[in-house]
N, C-alpha and C. Protein backbone atom coordinates (compact mmCIF):
# COMPACT_ATOMS: atom_id res chain seq x y z
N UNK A 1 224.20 175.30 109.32
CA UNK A 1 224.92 175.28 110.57
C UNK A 1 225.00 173.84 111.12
N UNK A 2 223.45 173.21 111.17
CA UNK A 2 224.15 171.66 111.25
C UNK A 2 224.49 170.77 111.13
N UNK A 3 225.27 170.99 109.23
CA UNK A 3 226.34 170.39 108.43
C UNK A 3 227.33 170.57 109.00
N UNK A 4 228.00 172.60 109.25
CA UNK A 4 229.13 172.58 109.95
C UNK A 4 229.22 172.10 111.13
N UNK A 5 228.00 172.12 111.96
CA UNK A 5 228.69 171.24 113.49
C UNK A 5 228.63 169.80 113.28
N UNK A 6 228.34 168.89 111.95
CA UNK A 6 228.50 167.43 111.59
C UNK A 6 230.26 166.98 111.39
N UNK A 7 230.58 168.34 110.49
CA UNK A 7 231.61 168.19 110.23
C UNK A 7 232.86 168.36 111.56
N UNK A 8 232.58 169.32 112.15
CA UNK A 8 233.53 169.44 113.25
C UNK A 8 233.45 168.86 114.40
N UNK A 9 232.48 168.13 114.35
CA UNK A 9 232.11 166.73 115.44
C UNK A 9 233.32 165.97 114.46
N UNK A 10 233.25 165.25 113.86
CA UNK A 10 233.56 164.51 113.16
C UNK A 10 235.24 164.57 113.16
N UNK A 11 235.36 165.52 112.56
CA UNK A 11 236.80 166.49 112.95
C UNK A 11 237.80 166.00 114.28
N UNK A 12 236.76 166.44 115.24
CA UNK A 12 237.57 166.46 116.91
C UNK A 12 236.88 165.14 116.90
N UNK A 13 236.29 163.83 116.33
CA UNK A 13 236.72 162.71 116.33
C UNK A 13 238.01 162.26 115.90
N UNK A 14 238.36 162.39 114.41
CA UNK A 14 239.75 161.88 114.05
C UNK A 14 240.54 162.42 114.99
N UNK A 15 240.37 163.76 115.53
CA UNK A 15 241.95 164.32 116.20
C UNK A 15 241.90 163.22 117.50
N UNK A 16 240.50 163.10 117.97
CA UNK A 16 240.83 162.66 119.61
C UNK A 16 241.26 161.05 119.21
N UNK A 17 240.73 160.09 118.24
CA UNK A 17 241.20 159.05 118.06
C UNK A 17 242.26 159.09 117.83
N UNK A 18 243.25 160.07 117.23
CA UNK A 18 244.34 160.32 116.96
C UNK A 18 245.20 160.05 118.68
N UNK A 19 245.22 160.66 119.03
CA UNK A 19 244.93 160.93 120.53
C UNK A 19 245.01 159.97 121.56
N UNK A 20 243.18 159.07 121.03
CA UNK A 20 243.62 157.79 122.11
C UNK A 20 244.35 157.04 121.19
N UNK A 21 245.16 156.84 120.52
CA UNK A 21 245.81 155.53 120.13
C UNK A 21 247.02 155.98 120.62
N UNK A 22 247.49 157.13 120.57
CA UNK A 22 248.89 157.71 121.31
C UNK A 22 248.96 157.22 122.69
N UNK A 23 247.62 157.44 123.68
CA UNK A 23 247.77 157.27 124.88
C UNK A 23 247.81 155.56 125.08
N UNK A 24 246.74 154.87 124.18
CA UNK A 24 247.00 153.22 124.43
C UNK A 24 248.77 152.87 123.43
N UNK A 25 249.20 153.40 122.80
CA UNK A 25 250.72 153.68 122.89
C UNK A 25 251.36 153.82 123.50
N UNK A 26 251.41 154.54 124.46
CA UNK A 26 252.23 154.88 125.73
C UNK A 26 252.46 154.31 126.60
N UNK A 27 251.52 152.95 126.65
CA UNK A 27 251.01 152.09 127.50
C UNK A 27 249.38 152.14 128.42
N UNK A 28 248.93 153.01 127.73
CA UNK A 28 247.39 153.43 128.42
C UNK A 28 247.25 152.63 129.68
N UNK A 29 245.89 151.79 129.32
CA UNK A 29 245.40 150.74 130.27
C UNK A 29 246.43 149.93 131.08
N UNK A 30 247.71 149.32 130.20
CA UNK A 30 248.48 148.86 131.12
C UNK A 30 249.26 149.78 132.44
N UNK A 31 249.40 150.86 132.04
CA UNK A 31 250.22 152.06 132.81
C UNK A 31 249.29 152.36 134.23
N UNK A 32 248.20 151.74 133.94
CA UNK A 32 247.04 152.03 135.18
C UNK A 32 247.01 151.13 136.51
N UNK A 33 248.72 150.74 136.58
CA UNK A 33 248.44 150.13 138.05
C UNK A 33 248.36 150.91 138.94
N UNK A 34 249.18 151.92 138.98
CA UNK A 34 249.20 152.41 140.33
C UNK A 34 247.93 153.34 140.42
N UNK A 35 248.13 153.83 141.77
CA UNK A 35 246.66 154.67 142.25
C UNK A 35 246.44 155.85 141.94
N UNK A 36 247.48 156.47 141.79
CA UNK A 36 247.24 157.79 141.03
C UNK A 36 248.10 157.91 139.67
N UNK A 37 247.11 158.18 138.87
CA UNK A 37 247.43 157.91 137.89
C UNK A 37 247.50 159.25 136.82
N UNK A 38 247.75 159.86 135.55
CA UNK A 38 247.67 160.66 134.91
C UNK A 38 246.34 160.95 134.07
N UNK A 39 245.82 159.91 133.39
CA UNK A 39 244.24 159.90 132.78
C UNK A 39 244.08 158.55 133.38
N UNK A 40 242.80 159.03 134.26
CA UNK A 40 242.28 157.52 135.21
C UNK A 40 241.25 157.19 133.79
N UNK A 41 241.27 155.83 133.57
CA UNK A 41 241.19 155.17 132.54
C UNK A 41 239.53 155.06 131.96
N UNK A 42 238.90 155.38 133.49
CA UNK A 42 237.54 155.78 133.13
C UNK A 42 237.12 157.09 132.77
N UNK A 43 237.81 158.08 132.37
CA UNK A 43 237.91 159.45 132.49
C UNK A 43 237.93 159.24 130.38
N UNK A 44 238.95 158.42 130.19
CA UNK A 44 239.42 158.35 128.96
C UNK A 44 238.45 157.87 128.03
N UNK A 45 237.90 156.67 128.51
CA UNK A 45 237.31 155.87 127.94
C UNK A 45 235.39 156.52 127.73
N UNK A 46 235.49 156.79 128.74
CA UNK A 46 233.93 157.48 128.78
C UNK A 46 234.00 158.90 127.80
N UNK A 47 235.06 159.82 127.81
CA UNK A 47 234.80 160.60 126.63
C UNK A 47 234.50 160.50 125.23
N UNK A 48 235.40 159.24 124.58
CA UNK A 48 235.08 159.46 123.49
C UNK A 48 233.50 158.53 123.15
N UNK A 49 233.36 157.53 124.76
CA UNK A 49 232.02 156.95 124.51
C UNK A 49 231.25 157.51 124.17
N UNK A 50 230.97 158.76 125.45
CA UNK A 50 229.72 159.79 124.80
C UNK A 50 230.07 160.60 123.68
N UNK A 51 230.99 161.04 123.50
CA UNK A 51 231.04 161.75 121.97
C UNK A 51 230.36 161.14 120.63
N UNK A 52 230.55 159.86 120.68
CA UNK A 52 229.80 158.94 119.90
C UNK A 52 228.91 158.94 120.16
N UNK A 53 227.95 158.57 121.25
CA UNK A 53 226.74 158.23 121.19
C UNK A 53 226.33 159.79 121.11
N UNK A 54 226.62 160.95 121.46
CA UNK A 54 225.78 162.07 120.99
C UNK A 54 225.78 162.61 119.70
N UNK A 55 226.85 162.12 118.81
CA UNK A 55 226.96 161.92 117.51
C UNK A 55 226.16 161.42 116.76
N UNK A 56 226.25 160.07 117.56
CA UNK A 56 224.49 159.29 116.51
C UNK A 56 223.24 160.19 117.18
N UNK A 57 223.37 160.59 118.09
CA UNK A 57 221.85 161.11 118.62
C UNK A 57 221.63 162.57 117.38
N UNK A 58 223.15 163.22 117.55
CA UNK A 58 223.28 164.21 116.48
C UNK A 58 222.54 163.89 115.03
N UNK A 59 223.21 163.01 114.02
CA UNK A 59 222.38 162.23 113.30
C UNK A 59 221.15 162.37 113.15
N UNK A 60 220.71 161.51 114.27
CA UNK A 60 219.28 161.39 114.67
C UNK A 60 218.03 162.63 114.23
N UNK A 61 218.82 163.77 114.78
CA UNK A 61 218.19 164.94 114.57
C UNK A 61 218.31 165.37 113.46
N UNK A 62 220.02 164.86 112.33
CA UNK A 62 220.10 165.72 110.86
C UNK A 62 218.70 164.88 110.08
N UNK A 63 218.46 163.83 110.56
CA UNK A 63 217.26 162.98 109.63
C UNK A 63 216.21 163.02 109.88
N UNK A 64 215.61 162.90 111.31
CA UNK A 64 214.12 163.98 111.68
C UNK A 64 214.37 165.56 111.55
N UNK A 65 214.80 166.34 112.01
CA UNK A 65 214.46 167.43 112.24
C UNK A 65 214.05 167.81 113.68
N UNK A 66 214.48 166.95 114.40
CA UNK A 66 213.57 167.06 115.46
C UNK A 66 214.25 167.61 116.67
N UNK A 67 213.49 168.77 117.28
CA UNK A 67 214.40 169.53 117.88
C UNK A 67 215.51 168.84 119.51
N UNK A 68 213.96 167.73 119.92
CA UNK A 68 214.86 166.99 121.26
C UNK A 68 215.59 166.03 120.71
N UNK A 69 215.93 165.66 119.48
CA UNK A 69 217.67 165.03 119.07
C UNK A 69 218.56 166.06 119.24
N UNK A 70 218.67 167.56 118.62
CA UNK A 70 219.43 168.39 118.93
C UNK A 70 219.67 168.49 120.51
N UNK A 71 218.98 168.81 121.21
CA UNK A 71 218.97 169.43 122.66
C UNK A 71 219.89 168.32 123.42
N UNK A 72 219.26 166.65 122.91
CA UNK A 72 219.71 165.95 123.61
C UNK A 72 221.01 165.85 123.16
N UNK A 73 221.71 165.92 121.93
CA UNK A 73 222.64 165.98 121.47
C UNK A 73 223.81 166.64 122.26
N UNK A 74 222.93 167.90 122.27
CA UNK A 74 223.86 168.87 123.38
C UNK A 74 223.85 168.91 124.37
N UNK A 75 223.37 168.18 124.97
CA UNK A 75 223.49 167.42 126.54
C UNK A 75 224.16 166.54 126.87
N UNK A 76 224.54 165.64 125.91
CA UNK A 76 225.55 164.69 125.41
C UNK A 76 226.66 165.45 125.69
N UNK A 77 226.70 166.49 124.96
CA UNK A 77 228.08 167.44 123.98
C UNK A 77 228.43 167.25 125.61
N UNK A 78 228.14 168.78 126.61
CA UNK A 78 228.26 168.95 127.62
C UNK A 78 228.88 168.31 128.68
N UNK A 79 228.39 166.85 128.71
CA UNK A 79 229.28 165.81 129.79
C UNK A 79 230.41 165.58 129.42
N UNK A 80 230.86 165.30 127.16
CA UNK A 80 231.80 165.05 126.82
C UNK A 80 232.43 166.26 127.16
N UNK A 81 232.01 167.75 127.04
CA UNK A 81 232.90 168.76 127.03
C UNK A 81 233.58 168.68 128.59
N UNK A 82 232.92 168.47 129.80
CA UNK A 82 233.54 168.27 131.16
C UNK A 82 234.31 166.96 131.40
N UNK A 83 234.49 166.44 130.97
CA UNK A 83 235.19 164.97 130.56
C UNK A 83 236.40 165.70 130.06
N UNK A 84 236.56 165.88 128.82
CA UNK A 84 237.69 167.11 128.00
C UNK A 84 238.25 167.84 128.91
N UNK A 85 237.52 168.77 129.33
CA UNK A 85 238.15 169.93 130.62
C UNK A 85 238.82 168.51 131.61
N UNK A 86 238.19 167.43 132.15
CA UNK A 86 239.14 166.98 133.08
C UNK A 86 240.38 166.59 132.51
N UNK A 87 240.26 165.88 131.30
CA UNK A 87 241.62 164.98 131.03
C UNK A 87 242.66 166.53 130.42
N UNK A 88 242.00 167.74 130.14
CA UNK A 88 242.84 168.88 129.91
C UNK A 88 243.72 169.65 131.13
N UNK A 89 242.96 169.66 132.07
CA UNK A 89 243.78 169.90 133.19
C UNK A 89 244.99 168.81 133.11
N UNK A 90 244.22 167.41 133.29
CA UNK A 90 245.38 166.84 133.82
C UNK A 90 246.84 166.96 133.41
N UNK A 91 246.28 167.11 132.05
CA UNK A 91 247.57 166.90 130.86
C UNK A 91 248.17 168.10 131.35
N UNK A 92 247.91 169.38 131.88
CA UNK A 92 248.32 170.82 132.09
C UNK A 92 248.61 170.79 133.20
N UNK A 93 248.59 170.26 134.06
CA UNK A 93 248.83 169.75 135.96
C UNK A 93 250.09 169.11 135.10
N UNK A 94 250.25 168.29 134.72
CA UNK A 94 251.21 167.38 134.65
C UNK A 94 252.47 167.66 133.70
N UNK A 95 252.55 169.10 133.25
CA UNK A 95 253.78 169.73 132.81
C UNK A 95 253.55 169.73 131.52
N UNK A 96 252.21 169.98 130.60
CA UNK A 96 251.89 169.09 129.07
C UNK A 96 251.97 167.81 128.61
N UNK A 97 252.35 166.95 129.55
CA UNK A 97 252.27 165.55 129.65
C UNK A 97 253.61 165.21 129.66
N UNK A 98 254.23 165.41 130.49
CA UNK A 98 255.13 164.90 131.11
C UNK A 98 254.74 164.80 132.96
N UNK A 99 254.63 163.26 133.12
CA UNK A 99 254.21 163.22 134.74
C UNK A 99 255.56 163.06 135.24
N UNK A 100 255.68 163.10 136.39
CA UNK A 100 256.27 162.77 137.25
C UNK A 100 256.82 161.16 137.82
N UNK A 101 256.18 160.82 137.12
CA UNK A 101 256.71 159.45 137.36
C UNK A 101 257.11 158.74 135.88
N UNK A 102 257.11 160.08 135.10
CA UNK A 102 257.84 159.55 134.02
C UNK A 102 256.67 158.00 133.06
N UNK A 103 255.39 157.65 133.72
CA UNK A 103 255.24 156.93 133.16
C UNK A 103 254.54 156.48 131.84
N UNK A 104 254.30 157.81 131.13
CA UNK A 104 254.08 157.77 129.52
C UNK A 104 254.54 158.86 129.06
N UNK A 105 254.46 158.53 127.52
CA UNK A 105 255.14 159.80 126.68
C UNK A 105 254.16 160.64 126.53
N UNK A 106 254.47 162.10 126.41
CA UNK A 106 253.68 163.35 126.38
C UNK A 106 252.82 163.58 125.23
N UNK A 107 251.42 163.53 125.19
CA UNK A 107 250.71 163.75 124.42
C UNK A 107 250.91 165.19 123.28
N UNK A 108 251.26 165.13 121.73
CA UNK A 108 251.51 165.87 121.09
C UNK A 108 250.92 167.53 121.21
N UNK A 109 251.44 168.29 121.89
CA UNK A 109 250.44 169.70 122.16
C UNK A 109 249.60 170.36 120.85
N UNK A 110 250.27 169.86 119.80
CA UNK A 110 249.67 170.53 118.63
C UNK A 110 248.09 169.85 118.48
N UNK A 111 248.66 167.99 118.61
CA UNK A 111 247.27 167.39 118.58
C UNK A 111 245.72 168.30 119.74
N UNK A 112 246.69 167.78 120.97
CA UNK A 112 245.38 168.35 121.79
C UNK A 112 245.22 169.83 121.75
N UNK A 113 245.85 170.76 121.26
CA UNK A 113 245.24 172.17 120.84
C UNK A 113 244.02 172.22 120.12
N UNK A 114 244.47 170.92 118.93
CA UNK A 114 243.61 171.02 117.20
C UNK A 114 242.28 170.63 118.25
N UNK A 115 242.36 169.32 118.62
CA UNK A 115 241.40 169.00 119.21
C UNK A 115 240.22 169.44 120.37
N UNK A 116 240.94 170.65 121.04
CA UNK A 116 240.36 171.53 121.81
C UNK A 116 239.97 172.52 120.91
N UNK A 117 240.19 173.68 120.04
CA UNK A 117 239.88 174.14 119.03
C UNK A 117 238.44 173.62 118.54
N UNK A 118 238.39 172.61 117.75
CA UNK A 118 237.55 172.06 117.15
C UNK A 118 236.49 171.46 118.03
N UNK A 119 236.40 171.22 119.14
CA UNK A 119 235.54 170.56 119.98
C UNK A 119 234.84 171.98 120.61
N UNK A 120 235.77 173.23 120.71
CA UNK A 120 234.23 174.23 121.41
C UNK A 120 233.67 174.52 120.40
N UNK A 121 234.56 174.92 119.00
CA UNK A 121 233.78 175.38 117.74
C UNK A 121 232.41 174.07 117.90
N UNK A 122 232.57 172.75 117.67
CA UNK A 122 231.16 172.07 117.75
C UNK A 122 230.34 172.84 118.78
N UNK A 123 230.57 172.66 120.06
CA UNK A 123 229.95 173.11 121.03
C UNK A 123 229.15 173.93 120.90
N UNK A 124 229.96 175.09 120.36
CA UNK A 124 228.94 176.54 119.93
C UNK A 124 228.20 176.07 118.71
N UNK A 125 228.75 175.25 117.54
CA UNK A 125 227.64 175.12 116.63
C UNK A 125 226.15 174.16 117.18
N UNK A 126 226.89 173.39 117.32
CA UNK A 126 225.53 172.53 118.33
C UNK A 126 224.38 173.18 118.81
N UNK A 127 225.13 173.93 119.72
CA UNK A 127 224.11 174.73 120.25
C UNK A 127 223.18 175.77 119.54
N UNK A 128 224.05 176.52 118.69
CA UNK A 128 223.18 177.30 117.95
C UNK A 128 222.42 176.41 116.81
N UNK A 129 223.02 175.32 116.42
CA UNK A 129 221.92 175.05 115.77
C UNK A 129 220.40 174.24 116.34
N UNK A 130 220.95 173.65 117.54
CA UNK A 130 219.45 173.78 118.34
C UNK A 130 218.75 174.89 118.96
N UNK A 131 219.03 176.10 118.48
CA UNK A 131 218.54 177.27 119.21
C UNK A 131 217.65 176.87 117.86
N UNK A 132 217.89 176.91 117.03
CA UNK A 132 217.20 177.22 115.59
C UNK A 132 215.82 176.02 115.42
């Protein structure tokens, strides 16, 4: 089980990098003058931070065994998963990514499906495999 949640971490990495390079495409960071914005840029940037670092913490635990790498892992998971839920609303507030001010192109729905998909499947594996 925590081969398959290595792999589908890993997974809803390529999709979400997939993802942010679309949004720094669109004009990301530059698109962030004004005040309200569509993905406030710290919203963006901090997800896939922690996804990574609970990834290596993940790691951490496939090479000890040790159960507080898992736990912490999934404590990690958790902030990334509420991070996700925010920038998912937004994208869903905002017509599937089309804003209102017209000022980036709409994030591919198929991408962020795959990528939502694959990110609770981790979630639940994560977890169950730190139950274990």
């Amino acid at each position: 089980m925590a081969v398959a949640a290595t792999v589908t971490w890993v997974l809803a990495a390529l999709v979400g990098l997939y993802l942010l390079v679309t949004w720094l495409a669109g004009g990301g960071l530059r698109s962030q003058a004004t005040k309200v914005t569509r993905f406030p840029s710290m919203v963006v940037l901090s997800h896939p931070t922690f996804a990574v670092a609970g990834l290596a913490i993940w790691i951490g635990f496939l090479t000890t065994a040790r159960a507080v790498y898992a736990w912490s892992a999934f404590g990690v998971l958790v902030v990334v998963a509420f991070l996700g839920f925010v920038l998912l609303t937004r994208w869903l507030v905002s017509g599937g990514g089309r804003h209102a001010r017209g000022g980036q192109d709409p994030f591919p729905s198929v991408a962020v499906a795959a990528h939502g998909v694959v990110a609770v499947t981790t979630f639940v594996l994560v977890f169950l495999a730190a139950l274990r």
